[in-house]
C-alpha atoms as a PDB file:
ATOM      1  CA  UNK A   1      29.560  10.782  46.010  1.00  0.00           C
ATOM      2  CA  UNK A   2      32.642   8.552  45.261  1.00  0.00           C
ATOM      3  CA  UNK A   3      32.447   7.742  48.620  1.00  0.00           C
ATOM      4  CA  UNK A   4      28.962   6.304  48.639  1.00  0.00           C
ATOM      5  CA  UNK A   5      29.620   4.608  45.639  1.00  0.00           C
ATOM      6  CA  UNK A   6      32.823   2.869  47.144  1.00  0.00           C
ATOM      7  CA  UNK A   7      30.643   1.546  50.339  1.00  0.00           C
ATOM      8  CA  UNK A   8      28.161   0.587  48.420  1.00  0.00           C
ATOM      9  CA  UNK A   9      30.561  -1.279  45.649  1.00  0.00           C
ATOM     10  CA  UNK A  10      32.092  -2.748  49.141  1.00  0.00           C
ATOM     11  CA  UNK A  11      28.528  -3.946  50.610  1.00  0.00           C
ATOM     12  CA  UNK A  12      27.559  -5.735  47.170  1.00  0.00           C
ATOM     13  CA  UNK A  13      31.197  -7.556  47.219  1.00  0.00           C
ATOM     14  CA  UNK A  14      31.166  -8.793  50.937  1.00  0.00           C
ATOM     15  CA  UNK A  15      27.356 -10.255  50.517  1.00  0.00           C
ATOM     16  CA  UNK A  16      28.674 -12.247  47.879  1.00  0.00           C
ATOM     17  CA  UNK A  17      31.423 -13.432  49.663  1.00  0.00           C
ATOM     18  CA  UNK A  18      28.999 -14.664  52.767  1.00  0.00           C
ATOM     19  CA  UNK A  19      26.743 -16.143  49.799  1.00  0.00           C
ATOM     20  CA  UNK A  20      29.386 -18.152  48.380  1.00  0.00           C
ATOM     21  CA  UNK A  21      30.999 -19.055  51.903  1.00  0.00           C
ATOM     22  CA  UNK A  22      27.633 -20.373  53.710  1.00  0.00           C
ATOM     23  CA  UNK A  23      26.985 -22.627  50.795  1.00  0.00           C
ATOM     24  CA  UNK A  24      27.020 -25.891  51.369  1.00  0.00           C
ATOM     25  CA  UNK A  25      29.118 -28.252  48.981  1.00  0.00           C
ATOM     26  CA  UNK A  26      26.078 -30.633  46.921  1.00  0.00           C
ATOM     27  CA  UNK A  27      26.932 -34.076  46.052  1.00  0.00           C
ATOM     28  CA  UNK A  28      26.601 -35.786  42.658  1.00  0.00           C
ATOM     29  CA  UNK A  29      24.278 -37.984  42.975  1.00  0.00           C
ATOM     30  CA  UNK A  30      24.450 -40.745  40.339  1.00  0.00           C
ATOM     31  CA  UNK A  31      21.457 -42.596  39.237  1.00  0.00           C
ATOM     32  CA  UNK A  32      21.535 -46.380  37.108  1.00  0.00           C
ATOM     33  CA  UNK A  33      19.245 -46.603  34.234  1.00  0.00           C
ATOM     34  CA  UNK A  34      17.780 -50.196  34.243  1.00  0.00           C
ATOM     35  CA  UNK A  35      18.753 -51.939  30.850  1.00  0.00           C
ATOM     36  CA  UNK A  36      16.177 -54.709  30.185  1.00  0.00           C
ATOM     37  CA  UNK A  37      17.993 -56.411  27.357  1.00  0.00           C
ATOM     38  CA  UNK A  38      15.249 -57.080  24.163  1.00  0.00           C
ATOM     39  CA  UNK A  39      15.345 -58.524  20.805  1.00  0.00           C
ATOM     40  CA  UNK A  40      15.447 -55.726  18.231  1.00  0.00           C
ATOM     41  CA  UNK A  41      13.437 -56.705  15.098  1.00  0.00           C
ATOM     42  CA  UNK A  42      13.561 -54.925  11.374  1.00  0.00           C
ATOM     43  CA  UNK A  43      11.589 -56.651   8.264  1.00  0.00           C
ATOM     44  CA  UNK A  44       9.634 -55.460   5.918  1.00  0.00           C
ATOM     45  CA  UNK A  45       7.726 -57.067   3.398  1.00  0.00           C
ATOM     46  CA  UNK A  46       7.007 -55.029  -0.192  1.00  0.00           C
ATOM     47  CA  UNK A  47       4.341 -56.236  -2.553  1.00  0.00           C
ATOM     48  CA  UNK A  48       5.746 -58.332  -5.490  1.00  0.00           C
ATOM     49  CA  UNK A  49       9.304 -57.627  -4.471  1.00  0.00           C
ATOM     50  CA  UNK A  50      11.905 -60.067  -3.470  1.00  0.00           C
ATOM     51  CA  UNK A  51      11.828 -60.454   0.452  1.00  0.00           C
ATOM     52  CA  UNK A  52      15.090 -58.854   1.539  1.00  0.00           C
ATOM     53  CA  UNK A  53      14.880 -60.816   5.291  1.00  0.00           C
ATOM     54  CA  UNK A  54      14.883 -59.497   8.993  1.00  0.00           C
ATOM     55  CA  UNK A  55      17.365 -58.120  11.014  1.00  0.00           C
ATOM     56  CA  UNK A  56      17.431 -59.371  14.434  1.00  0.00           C
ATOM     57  CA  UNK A  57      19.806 -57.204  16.886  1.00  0.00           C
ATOM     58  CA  UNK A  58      19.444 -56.602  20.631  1.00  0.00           C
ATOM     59  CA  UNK A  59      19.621 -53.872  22.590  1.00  0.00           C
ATOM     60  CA  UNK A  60      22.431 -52.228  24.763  1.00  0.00           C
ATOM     61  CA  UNK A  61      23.126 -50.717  27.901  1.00  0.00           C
ATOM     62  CA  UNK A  62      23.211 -47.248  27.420  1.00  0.00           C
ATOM     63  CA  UNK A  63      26.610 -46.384  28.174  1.00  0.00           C
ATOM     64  CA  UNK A  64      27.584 -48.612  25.787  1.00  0.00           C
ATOM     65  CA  UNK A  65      29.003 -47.143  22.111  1.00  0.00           C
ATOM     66  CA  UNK A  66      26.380 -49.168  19.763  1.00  0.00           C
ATOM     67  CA  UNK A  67      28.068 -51.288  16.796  1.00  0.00           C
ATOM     68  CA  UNK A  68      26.889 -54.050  15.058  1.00  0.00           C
ATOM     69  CA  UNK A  69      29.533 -56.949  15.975  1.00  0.00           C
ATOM     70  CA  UNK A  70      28.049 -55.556  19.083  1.00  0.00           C
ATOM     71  CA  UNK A  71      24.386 -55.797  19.084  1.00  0.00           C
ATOM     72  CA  UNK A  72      23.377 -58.240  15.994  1.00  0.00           C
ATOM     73  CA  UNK A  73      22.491 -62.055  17.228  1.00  0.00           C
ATOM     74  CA  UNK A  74      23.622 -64.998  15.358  1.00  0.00           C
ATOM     75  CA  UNK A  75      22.013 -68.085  16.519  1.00  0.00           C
ATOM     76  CA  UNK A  76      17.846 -67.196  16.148  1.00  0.00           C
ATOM     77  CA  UNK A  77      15.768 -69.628  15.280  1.00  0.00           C
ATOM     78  CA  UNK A  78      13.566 -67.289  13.057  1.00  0.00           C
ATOM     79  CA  UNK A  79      10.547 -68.229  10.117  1.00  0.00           C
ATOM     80  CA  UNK A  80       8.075 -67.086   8.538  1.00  0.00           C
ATOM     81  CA  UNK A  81       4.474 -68.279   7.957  1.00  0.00           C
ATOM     82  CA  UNK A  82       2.162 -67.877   5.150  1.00  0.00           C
ATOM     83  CA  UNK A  83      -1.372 -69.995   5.832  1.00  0.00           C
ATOM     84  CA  UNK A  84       0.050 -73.388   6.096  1.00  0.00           C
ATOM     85  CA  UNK A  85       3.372 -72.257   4.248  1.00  0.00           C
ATOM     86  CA  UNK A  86       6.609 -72.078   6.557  1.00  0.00           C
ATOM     87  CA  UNK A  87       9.691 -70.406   5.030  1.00  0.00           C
ATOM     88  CA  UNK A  88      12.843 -70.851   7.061  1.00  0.00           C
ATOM     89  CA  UNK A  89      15.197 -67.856   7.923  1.00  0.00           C
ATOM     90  CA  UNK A  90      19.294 -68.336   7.909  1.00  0.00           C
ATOM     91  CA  UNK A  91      21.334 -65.703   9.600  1.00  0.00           C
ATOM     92  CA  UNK A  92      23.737 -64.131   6.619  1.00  0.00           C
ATOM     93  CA  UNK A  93      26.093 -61.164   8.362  1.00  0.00           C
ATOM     94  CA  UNK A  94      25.188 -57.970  10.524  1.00  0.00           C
ATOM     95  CA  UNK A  95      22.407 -59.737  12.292  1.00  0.00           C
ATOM     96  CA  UNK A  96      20.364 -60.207   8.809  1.00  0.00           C
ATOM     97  CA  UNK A  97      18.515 -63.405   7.851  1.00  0.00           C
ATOM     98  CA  UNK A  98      17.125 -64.571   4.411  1.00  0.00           C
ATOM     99  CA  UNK A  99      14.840 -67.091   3.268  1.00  0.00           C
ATOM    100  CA  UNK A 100      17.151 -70.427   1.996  1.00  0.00           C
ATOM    101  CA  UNK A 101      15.115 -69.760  -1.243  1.00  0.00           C
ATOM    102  CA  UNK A 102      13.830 -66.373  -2.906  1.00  0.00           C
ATOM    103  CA  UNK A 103      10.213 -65.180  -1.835  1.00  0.00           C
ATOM    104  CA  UNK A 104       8.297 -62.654  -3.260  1.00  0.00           C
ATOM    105  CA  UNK A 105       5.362 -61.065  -1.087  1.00  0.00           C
ATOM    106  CA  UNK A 106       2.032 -61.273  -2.591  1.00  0.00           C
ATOM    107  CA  UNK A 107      -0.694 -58.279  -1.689  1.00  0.00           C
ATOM    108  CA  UNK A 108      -3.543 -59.543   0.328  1.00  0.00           C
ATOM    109  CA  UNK A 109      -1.905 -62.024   2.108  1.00  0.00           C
ATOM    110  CA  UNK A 110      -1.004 -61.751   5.780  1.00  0.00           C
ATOM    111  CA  UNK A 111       2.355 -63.050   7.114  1.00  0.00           C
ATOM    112  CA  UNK A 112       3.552 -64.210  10.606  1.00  0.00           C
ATOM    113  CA  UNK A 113       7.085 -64.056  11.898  1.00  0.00           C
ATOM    114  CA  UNK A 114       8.283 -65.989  14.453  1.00  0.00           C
ATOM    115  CA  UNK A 115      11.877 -66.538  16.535  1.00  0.00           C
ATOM    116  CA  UNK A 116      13.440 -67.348  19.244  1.00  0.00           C
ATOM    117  CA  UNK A 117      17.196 -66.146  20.872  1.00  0.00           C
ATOM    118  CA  UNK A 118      17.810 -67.688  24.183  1.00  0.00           C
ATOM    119  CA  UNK A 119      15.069 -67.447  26.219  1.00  0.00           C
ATOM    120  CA  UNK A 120      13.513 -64.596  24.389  1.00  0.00           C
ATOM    121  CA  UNK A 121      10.665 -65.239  22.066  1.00  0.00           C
ATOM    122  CA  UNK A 122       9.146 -62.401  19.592  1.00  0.00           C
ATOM    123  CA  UNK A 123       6.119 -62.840  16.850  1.00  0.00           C
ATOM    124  CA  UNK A 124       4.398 -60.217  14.829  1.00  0.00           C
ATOM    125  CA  UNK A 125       1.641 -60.312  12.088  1.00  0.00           C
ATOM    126  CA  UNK A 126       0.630 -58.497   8.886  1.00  0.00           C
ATOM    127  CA  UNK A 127      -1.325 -57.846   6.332  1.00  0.00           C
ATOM    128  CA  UNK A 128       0.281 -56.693   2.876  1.00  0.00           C
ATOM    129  CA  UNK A 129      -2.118 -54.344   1.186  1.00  0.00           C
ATOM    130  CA  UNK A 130      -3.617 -54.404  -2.579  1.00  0.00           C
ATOM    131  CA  UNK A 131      -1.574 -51.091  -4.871  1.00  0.00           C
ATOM    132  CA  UNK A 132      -3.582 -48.071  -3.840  1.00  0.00           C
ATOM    133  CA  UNK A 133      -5.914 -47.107  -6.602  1.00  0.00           C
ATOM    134  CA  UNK A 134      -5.157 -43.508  -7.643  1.00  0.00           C
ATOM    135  CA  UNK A 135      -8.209 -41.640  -9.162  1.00  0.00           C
ATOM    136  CA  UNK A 136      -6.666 -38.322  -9.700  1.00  0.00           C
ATOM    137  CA  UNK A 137      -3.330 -36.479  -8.442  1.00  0.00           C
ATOM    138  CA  UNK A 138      -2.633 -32.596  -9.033  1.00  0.00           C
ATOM    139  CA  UNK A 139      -0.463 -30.090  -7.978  1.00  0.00           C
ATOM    140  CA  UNK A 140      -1.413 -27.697  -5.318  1.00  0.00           C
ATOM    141  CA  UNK A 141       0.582 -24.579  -3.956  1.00  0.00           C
ATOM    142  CA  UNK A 142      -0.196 -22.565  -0.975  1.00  0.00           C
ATOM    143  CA  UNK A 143       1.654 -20.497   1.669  1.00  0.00           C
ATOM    144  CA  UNK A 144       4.226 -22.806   2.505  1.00  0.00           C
ATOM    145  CA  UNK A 145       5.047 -23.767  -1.023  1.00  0.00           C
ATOM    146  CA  UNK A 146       4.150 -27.068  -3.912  1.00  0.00           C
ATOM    147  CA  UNK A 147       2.746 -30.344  -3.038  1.00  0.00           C
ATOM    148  CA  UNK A 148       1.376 -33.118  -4.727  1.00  0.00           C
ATOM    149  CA  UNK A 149      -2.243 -34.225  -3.501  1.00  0.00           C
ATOM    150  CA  UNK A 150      -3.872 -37.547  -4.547  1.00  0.00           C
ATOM    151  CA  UNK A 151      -7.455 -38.810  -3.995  1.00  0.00           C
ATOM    152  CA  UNK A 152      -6.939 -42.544  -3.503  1.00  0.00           C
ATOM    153  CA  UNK A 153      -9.807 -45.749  -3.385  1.00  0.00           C
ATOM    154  CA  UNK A 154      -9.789 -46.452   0.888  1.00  0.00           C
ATOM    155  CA  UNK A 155      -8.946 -50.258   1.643  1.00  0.00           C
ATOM    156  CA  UNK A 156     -10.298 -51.327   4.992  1.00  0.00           C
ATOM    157  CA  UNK A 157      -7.115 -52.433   7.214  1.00  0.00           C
ATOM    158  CA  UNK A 158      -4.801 -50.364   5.210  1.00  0.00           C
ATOM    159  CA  UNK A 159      -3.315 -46.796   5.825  1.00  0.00           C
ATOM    160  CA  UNK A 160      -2.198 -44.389   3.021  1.00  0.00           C
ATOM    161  CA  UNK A 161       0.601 -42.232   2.750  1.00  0.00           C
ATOM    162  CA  UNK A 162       2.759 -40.732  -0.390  1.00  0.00           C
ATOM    163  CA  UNK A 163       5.902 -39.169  -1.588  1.00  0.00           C
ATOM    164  CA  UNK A 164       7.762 -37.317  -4.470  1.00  0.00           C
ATOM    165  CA  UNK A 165       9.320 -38.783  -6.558  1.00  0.00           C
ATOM    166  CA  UNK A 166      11.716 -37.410  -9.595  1.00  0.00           C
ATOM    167  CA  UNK A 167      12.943 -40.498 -12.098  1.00  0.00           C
ATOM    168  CA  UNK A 168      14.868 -39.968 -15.266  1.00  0.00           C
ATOM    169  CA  UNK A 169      13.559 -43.628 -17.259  1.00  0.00           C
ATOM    170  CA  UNK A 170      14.285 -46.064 -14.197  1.00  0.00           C
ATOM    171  CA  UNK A 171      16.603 -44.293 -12.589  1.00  0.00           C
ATOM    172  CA  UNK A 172      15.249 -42.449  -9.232  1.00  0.00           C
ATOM    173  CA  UNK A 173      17.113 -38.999  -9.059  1.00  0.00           C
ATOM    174  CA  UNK A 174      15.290 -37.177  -6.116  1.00  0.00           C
ATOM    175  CA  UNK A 175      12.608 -38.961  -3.736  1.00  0.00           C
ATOM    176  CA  UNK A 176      11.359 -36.944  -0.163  1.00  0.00           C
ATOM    177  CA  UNK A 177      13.153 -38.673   2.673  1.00  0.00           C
ATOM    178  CA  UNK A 178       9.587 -39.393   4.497  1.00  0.00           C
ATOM    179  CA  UNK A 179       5.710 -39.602   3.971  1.00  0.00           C
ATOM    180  CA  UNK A 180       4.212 -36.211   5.029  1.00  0.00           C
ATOM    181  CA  UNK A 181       1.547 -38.019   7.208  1.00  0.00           C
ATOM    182  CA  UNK A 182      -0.814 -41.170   7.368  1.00  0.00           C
ATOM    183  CA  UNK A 183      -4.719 -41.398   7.140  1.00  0.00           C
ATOM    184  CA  UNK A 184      -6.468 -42.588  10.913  1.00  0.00           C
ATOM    185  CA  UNK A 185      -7.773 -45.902   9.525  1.00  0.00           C
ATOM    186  CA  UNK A 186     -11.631 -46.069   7.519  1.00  0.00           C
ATOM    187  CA  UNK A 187     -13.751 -48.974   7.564  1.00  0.00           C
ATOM    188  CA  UNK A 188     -15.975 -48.101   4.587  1.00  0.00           C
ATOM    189  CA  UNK A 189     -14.854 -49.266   1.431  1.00  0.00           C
ATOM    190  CA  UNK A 190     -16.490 -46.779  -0.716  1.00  0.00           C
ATOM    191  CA  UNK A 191     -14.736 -43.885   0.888  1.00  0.00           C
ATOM    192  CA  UNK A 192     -12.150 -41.589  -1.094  1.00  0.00           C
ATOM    193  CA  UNK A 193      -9.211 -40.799   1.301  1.00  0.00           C
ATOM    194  CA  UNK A 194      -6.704 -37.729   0.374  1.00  0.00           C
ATOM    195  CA  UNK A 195      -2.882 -37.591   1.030  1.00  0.00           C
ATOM    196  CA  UNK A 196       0.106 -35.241   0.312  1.00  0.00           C
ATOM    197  CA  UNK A 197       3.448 -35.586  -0.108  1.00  0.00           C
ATOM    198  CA  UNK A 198       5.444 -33.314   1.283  1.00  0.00           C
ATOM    199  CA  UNK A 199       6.557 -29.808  -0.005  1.00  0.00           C
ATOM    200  CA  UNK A 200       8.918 -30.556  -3.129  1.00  0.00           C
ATOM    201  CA  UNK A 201      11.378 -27.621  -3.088  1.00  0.00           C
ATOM    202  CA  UNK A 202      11.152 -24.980  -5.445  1.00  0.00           C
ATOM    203  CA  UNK A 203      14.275 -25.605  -7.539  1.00  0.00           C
ATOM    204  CA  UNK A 204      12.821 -29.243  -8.280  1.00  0.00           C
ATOM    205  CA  UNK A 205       9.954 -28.188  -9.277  1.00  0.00           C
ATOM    206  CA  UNK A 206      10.899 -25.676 -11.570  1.00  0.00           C
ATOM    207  CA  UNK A 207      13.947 -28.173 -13.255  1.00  0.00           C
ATOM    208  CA  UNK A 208      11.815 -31.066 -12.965  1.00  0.00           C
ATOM    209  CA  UNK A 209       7.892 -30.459 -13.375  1.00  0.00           C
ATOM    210  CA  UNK A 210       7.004 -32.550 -15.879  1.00  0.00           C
ATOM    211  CA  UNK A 211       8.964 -35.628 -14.132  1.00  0.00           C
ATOM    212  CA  UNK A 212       7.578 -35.634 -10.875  1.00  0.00           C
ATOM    213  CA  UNK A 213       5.358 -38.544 -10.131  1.00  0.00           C
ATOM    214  CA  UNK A 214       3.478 -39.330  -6.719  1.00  0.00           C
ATOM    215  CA  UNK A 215       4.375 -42.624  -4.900  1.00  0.00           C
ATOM    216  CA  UNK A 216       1.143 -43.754  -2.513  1.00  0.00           C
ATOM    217  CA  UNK A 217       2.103 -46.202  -0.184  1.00  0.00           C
ATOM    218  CA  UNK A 218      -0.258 -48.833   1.280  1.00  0.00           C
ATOM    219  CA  UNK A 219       0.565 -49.919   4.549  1.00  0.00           C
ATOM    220  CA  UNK A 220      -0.714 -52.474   7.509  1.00  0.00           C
ATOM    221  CA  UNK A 221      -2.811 -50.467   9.625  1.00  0.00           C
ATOM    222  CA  UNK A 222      -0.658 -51.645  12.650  1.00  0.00           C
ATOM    223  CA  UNK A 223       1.835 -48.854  10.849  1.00  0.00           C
ATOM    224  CA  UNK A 224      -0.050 -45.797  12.025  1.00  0.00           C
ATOM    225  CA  UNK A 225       1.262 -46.382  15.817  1.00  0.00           C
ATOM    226  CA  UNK A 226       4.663 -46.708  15.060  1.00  0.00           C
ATOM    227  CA  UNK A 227       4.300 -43.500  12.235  1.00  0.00           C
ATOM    228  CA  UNK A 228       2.732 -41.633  15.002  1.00  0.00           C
ATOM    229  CA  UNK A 229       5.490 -42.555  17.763  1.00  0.00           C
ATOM    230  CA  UNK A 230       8.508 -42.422  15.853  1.00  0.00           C
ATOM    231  CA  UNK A 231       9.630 -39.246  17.008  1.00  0.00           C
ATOM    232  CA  UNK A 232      10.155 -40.086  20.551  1.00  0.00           C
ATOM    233  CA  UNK A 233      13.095 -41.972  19.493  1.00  0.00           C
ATOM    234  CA  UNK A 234      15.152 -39.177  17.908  1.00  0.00           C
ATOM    235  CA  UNK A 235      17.668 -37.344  20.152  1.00  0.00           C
ATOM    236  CA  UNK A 236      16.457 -34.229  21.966  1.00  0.00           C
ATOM    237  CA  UNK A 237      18.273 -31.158  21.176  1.00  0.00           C
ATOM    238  CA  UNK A 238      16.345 -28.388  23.443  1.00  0.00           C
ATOM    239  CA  UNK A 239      17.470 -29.088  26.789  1.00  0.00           C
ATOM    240  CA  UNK A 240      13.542 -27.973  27.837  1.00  0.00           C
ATOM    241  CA  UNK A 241      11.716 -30.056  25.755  1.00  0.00           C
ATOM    242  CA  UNK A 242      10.577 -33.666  27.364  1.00  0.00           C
ATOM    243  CA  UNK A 243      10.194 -37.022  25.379  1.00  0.00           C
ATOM    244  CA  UNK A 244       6.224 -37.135  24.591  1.00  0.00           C
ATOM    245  CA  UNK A 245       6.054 -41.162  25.378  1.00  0.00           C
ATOM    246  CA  UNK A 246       7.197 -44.748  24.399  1.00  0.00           C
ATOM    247  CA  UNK A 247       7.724 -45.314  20.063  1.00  0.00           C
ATOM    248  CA  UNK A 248       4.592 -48.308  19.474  1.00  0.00           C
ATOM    249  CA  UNK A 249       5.925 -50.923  18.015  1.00  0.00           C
ATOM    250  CA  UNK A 250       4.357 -53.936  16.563  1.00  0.00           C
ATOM    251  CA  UNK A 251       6.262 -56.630  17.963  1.00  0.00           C
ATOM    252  CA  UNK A 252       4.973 -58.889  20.259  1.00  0.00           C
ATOM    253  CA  UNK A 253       7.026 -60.695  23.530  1.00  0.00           C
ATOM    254  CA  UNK A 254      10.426 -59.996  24.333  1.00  0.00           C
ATOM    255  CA  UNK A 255      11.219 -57.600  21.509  1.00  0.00           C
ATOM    256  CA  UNK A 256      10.370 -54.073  19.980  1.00  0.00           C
ATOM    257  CA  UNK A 257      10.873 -52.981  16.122  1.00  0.00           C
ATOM    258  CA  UNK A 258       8.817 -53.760  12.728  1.00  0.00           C
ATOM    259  CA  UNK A 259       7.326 -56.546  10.910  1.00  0.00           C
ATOM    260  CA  UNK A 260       5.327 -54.227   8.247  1.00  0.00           C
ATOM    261  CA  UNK A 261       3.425 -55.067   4.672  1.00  0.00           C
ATOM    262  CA  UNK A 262       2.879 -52.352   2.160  1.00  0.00           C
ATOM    263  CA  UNK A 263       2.633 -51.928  -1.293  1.00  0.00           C
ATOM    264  CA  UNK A 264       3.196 -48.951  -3.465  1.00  0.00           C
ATOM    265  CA  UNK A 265       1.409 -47.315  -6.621  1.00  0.00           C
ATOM    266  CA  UNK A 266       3.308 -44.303  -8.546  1.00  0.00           C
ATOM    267  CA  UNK A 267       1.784 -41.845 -11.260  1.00  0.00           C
ATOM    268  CA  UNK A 268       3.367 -39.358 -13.016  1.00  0.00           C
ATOM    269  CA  UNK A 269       1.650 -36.087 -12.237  1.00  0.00           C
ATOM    270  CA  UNK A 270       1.271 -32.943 -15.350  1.00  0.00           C
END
């Protein structure tokens, strides 16, 4: 029997052997990933607060260790326009440029950006929603824990979204890092649309229930894309999992990024 097993033992080892020895050595082969150089754009504008300005960056090759001294631009020629109203843009430091003046976004008013680095030319366009009307808020809790749920007044053009939100007087102590989702736009008027926050843990709610208000944002339409896409542009950590697409940006020419209105309404909730 020990016998056997030894031949056998002895078979198994010298196949592997001729396995390994007939294989052929494989080459590396290296493959360049085109870099197409574009003018990154960041600017929001929040109803009836000061304008804090646009960040214009640009992009870099991807074997390249980002910084900012790197990637921000210095020399765009950037405004903005408001109907006939042009307000200049002056680069400050890390790529960020301010009105010469303050400016406070109004709601209902659309806004253009435009500017120019180099060749390279980018615009975008939006539209800064009224405060979302709340007509009631409550909490709910279900299987996967407590939520706030509002039923806001729909806006035609606008999107909805909310968060938690836990303030002692002014002072913000807690708020959720993101929306929990975004409405698919409505054109009627009339229409009641419902959002969420997301779940507010369990320790904060039982500290903090009676200070927990819902914040309902009001955002450009043109921000659904970008809220939908946003997740192709984290890092993937499961080695089987494929990007789903491109992030949708609202940028227009030789840049990606955000030029976004919104406006925000916040209500305690008992």
């Amino acid at each position: 029997m020990k016998f056997k097993k030894a031949i056998i033992l002895t078979g198994i080892i010298t196949v592997i052997i001729l396995f390994i020895s007939g294989c052929e050595k494989v080459d590396v082969v290296e493959i360049d990933l085109p870099y197409h150089e574009k003018i990154v754009v960041q600017g929001f504008l929040v109803e009836n607060q000061t304008f804090n300005g646009v960040t214009f960056t640009k992009t870099l090759p991807i074997d390249e260790v980002y910084s900012i001294s790197k990637a921000e631009l210095k020399d765009v020629t950037a405004y903005l326009k408001q109907g006939v109203r042009v307000i200049p843009l002056k680069y400050q430091s890390n790529g960020l440029y301010q009105p010469l003046n303050s400016f406070i976004p109004q709601k209902e008013s659309v806004y253009e950006l435009y500017a120019k680095w180099m060749d390279k030319n980018v615009y975008a366009k939006t539209f800064i929603p009224a405060n979302p009307k709340i007509k009631k808020a409550y909490y709910v809790t279900n299987g996967s824990g407590t939520f706030i749920q509002a039923e806001i007044q729909n806006q035609v053009g606008a999107i909805f979204g909310a968060k938690y939100v836990i303030m002692e007087g002014s002072t913000v102590l807690y708020e959720s890092e993101d929306i929990f989702s975004v409405n698919e736009p409505v054109n009627d008027p009339l229409k009641v649309i419902t959002v969420r926050t997301p779940i507010i843990p369990k320790e904060l709610v039982n500290t903090f229930r009676n200070k927990i208000s819902i914040k309902v944002y009001a955002f450009d339409k043109q921000f659904q894309n970008y809220f939908k896409t946003k997740k192709y542009s984290f890092p993937i950590k499961d080695s089987f999992v494929q990007s789903g697409g491109d992030v949708e940006w609202n940028i227009i020419g030789d840049g990606i990024g955000l030029f976004i209105g919104y406006s925000t309404t916040t209500l305690l909730v008992n």
